[in-house]
N, C-alpha and C. Protein backbone atom coordinates (compact mmCIF):
# COMPACT_ATOMS: atom_id res chain seq x y z
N UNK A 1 0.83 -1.18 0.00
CA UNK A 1 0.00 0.00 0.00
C UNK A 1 0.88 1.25 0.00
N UNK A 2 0.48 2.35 0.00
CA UNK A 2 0.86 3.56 -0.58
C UNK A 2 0.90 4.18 0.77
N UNK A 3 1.68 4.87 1.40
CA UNK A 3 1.33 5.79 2.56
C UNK A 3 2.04 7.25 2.13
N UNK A 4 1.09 8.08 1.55
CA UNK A 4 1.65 9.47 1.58
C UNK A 4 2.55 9.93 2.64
N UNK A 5 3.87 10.79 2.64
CA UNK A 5 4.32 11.05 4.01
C UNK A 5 3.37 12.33 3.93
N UNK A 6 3.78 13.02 5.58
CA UNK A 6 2.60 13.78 6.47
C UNK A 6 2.50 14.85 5.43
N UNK A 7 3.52 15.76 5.47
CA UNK A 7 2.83 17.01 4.81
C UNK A 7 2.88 17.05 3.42
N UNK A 8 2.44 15.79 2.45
CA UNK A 8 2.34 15.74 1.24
C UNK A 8 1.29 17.06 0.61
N UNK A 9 1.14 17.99 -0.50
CA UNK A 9 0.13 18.74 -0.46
C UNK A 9 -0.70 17.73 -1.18
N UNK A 10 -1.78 17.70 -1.36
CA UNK A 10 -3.06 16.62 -2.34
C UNK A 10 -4.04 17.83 -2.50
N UNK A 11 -4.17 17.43 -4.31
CA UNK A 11 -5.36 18.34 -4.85
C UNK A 11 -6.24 17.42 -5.60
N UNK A 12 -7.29 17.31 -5.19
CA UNK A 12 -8.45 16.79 -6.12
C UNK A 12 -9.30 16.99 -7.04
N UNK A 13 -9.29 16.47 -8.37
CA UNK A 13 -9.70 16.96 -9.15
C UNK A 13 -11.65 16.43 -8.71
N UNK A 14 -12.44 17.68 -8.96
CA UNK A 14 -13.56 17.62 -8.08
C UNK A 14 -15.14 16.85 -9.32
N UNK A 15 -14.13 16.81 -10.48
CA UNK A 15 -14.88 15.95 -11.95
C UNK A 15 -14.55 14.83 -11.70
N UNK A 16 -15.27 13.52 -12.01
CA UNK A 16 -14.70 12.04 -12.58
C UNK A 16 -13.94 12.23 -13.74
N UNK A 17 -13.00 11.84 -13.96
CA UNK A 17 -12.06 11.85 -15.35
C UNK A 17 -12.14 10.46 -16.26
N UNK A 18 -11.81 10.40 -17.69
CA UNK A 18 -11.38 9.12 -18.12
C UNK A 18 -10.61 8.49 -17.66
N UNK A 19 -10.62 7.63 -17.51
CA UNK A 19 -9.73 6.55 -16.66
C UNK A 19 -9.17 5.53 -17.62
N UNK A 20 -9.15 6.39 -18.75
CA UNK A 20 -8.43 5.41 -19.65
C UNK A 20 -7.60 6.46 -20.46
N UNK A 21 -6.91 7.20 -19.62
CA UNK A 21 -6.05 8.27 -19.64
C UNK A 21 -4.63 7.68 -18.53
N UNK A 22 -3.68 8.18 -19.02
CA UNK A 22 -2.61 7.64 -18.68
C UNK A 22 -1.55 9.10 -17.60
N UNK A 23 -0.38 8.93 -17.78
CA UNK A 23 0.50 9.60 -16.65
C UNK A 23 0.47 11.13 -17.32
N UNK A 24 0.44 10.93 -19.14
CA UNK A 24 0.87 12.31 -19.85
C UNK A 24 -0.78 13.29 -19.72
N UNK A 25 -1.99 12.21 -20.01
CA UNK A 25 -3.20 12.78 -20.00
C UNK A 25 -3.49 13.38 -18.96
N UNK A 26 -3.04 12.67 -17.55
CA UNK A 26 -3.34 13.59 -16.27
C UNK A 26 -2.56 14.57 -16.17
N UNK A 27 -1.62 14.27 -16.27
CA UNK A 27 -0.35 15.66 -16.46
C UNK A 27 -1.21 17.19 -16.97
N UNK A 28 -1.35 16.77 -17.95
CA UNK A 28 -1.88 17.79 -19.12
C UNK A 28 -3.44 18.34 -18.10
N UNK A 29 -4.16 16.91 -17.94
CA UNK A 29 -5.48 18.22 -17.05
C UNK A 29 -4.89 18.38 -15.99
N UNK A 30 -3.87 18.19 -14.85
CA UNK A 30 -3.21 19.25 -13.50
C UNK A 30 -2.99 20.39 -14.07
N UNK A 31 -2.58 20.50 -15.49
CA UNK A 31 -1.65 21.47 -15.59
C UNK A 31 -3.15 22.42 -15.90
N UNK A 32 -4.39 22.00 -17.17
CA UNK A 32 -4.99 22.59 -17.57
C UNK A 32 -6.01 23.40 -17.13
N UNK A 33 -6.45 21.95 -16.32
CA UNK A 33 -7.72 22.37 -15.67
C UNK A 33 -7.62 22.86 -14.22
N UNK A 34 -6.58 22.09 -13.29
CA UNK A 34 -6.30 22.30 -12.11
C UNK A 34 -5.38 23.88 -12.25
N UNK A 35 -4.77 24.38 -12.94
CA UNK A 35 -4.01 25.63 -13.11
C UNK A 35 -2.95 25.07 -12.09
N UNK A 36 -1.95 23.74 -12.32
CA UNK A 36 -0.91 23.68 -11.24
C UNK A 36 0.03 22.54 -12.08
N UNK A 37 1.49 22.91 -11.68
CA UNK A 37 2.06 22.18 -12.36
C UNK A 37 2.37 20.86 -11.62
N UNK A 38 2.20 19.91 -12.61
CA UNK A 38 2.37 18.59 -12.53
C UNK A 38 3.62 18.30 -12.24
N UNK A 39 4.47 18.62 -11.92
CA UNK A 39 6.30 18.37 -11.49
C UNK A 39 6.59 19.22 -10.56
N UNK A 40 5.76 19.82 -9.68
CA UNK A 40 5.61 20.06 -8.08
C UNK A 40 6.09 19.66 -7.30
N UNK A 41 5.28 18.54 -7.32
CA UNK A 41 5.54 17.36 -6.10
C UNK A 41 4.61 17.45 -5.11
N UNK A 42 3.21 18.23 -5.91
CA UNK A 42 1.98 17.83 -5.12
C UNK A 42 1.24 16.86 -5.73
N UNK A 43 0.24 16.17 -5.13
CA UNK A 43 -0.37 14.94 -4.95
C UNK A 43 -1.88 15.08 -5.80
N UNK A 44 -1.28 15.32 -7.37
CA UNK A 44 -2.77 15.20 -7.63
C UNK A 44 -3.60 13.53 -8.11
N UNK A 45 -5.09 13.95 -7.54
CA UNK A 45 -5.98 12.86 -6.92
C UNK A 45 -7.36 12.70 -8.13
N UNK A 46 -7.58 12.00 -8.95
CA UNK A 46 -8.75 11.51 -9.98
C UNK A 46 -9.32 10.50 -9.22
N UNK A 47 -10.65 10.81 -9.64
CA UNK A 47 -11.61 9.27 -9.70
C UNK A 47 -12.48 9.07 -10.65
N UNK A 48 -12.90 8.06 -10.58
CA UNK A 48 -14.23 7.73 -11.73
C UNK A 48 -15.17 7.96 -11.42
N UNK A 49 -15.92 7.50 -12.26
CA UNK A 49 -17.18 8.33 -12.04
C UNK A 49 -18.50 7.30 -11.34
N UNK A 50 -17.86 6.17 -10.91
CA UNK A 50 -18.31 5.40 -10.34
C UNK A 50 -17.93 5.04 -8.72
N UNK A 51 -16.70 6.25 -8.51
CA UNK A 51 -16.08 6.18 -7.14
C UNK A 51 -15.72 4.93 -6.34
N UNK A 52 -15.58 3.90 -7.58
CA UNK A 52 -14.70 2.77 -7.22
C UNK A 52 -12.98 2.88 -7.49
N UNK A 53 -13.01 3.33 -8.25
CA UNK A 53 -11.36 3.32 -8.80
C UNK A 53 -10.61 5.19 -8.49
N UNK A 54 -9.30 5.08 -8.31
CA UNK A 54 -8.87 6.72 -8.02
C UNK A 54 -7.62 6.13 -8.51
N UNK A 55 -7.02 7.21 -9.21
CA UNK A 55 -5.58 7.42 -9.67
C UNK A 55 -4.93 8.36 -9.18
N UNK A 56 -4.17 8.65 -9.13
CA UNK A 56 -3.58 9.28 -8.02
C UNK A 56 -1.62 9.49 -9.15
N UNK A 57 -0.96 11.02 -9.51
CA UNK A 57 -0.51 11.11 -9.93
C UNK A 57 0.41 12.27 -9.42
N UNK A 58 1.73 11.63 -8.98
CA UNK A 58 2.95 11.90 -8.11
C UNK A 58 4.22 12.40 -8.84
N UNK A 59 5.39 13.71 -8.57
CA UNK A 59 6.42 14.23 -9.31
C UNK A 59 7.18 13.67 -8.27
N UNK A 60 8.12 12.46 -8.44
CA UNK A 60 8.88 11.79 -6.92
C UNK A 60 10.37 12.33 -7.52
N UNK A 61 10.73 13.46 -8.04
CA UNK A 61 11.93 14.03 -8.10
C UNK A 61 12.97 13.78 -9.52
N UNK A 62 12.23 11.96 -9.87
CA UNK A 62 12.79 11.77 -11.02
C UNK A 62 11.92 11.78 -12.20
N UNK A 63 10.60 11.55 -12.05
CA UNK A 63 9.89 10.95 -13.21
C UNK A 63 8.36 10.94 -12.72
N UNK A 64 6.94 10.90 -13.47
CA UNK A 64 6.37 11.02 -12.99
C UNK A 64 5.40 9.96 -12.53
N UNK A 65 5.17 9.61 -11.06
CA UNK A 65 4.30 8.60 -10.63
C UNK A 65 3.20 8.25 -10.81
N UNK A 66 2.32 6.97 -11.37
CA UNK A 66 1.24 7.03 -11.42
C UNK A 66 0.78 6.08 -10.73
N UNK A 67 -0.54 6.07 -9.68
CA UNK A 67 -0.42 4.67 -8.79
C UNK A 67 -2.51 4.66 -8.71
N UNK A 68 -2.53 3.31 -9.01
CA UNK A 68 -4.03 3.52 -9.35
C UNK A 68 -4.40 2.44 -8.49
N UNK A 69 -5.51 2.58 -7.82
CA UNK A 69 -6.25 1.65 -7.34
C UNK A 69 -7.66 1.43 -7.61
N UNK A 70 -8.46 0.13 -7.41
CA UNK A 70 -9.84 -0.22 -7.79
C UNK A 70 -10.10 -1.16 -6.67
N UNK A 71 -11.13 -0.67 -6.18
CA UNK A 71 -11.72 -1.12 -4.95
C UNK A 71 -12.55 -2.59 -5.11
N UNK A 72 -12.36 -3.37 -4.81
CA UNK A 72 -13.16 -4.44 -5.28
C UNK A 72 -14.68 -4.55 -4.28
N UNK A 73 -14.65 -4.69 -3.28
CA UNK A 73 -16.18 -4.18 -2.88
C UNK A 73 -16.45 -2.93 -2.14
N UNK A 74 -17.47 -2.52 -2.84
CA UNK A 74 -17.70 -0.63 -1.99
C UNK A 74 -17.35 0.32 -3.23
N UNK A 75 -17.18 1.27 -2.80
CA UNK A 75 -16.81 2.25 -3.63
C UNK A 75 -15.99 3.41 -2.47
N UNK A 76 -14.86 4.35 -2.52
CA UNK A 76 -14.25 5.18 -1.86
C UNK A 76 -15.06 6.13 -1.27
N UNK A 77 -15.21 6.87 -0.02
CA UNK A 77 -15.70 7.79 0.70
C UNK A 77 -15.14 8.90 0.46
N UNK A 78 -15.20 9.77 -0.34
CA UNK A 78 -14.93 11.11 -1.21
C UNK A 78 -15.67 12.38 0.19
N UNK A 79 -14.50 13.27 -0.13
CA UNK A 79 -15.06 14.31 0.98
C UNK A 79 -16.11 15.08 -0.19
N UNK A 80 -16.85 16.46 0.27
CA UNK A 80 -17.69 16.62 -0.66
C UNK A 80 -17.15 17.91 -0.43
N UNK A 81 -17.93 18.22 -1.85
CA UNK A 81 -17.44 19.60 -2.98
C UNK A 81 -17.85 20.63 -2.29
N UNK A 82 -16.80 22.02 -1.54
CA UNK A 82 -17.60 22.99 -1.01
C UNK A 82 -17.18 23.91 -2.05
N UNK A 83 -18.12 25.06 -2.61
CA UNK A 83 -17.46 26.58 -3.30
C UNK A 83 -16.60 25.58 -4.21
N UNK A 84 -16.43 24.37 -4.63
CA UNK A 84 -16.15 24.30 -6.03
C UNK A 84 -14.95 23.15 -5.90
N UNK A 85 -14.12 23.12 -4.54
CA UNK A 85 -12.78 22.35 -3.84
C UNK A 85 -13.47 21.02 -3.36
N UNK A 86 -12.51 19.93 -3.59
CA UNK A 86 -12.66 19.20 -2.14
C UNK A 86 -11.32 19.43 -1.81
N UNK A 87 -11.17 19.60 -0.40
CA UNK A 87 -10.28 19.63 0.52
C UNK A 87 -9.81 18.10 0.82
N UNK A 88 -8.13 17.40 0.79
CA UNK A 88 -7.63 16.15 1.54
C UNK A 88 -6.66 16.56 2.37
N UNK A 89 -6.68 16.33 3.12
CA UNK A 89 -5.09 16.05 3.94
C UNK A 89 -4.11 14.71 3.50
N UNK A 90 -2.89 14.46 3.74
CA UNK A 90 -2.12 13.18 3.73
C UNK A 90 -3.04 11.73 4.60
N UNK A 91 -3.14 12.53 5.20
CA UNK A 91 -3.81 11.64 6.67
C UNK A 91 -5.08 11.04 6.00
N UNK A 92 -6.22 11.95 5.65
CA UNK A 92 -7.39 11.41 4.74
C UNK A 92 -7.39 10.72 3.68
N UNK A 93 -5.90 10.85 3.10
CA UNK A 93 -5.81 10.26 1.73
C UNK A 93 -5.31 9.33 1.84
N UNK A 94 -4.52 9.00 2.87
CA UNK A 94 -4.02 7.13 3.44
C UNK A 94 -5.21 6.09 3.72
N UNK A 95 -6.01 7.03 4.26
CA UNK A 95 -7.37 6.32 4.73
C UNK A 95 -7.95 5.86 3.49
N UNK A 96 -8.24 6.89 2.81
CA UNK A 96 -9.05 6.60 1.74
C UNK A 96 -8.47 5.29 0.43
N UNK A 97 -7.07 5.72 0.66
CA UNK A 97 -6.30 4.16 -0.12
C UNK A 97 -6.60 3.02 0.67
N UNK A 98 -6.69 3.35 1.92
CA UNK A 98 -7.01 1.99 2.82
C UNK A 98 -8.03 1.37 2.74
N UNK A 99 -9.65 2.29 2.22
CA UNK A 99 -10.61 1.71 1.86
C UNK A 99 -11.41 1.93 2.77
N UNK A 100 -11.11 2.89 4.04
CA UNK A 100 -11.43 2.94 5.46
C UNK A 100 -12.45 4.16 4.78
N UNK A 101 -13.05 4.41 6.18
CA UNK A 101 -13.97 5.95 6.00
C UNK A 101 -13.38 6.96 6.48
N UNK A 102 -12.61 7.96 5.87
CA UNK A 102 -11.45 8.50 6.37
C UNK A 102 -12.86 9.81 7.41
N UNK A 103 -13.67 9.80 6.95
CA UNK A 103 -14.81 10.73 7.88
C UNK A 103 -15.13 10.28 9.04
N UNK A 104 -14.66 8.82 9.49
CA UNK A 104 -14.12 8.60 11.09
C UNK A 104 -12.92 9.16 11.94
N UNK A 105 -12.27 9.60 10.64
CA UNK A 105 -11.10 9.38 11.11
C UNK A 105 -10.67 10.88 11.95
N UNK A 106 -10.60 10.93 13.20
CA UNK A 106 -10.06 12.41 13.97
C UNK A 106 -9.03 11.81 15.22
N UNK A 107 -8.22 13.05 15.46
CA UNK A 107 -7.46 12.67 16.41
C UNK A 107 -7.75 12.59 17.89
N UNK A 108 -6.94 11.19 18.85
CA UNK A 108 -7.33 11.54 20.09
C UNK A 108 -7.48 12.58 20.63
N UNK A 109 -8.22 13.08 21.59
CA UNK A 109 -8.34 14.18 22.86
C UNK A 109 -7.26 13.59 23.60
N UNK A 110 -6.76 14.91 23.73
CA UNK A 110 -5.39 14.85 24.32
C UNK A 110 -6.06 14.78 25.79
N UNK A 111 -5.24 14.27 26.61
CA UNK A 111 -5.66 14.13 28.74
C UNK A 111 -5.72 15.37 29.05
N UNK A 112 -6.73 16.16 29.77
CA UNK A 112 -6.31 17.58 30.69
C UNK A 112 -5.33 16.80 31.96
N UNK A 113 -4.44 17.76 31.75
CA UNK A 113 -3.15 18.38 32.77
C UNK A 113 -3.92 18.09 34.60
N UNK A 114 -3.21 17.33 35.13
CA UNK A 114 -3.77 17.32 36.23
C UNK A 114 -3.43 18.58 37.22
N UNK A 115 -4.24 19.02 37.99
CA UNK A 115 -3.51 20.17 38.42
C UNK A 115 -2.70 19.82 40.07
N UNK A 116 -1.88 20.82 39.63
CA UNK A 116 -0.40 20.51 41.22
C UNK A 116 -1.33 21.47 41.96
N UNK A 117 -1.06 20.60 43.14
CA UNK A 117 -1.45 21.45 44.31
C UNK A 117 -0.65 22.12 45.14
């Protein structure tokens, strides 16, 4: 499996795309449609239009990454479209490769401080 490290940036493209588009085709809509360049080394994020399958297309310093997955039962838990964005974090987007519901997913409550007397 894939684990983004922490402060990866991830942008999602907020359309289903062809998915029978390859590393140069996504390239070309980051660059077109997203207004961002594809050799960044931010984390841009496709899905289908059936929200079973996501491609996911990476600048790892040498060449450009393409890493696709297809869910075999279910379909992925997609955050939803506000003013036009979806918003991911690294953290949401591990989840979401995991197949998990990354909309469970929040951090412990930290302990209150006991107080000295």
């Amino acid at each position: 499996m894939l684990t983004p490290p922490a402060g990866l940036k991830v942008l999602v493209a907020t359309r289903p795309v062809d998915f029978r588009k390859g590393a140069d085709g996504l390239a070309a809509l980051a660059k077109e449609t997203l207004g961002q360049d594809p050799l960044s080394g931010v984390a841009f994020v496709f899905r289908a239009k059936r929200a079973d399958r996501v491609k996911i297309l990476v600048w790892d310093g040498s060449g450009l990454v393409l890493y696709w997955k297809r869910l075999e039962n279910g379909a992925f838990k997609w955050p939803p479209v506000v003013d036009g964005v979806m918003r991911m974090n690294a953290a949401q987007l591990a989840a979401l490769l995991s197949g998990m519901d990354w909309t469970r997913m929040h951090a412990p409550r930290a302990p209150k401080p006991k107080e000295i007397v």
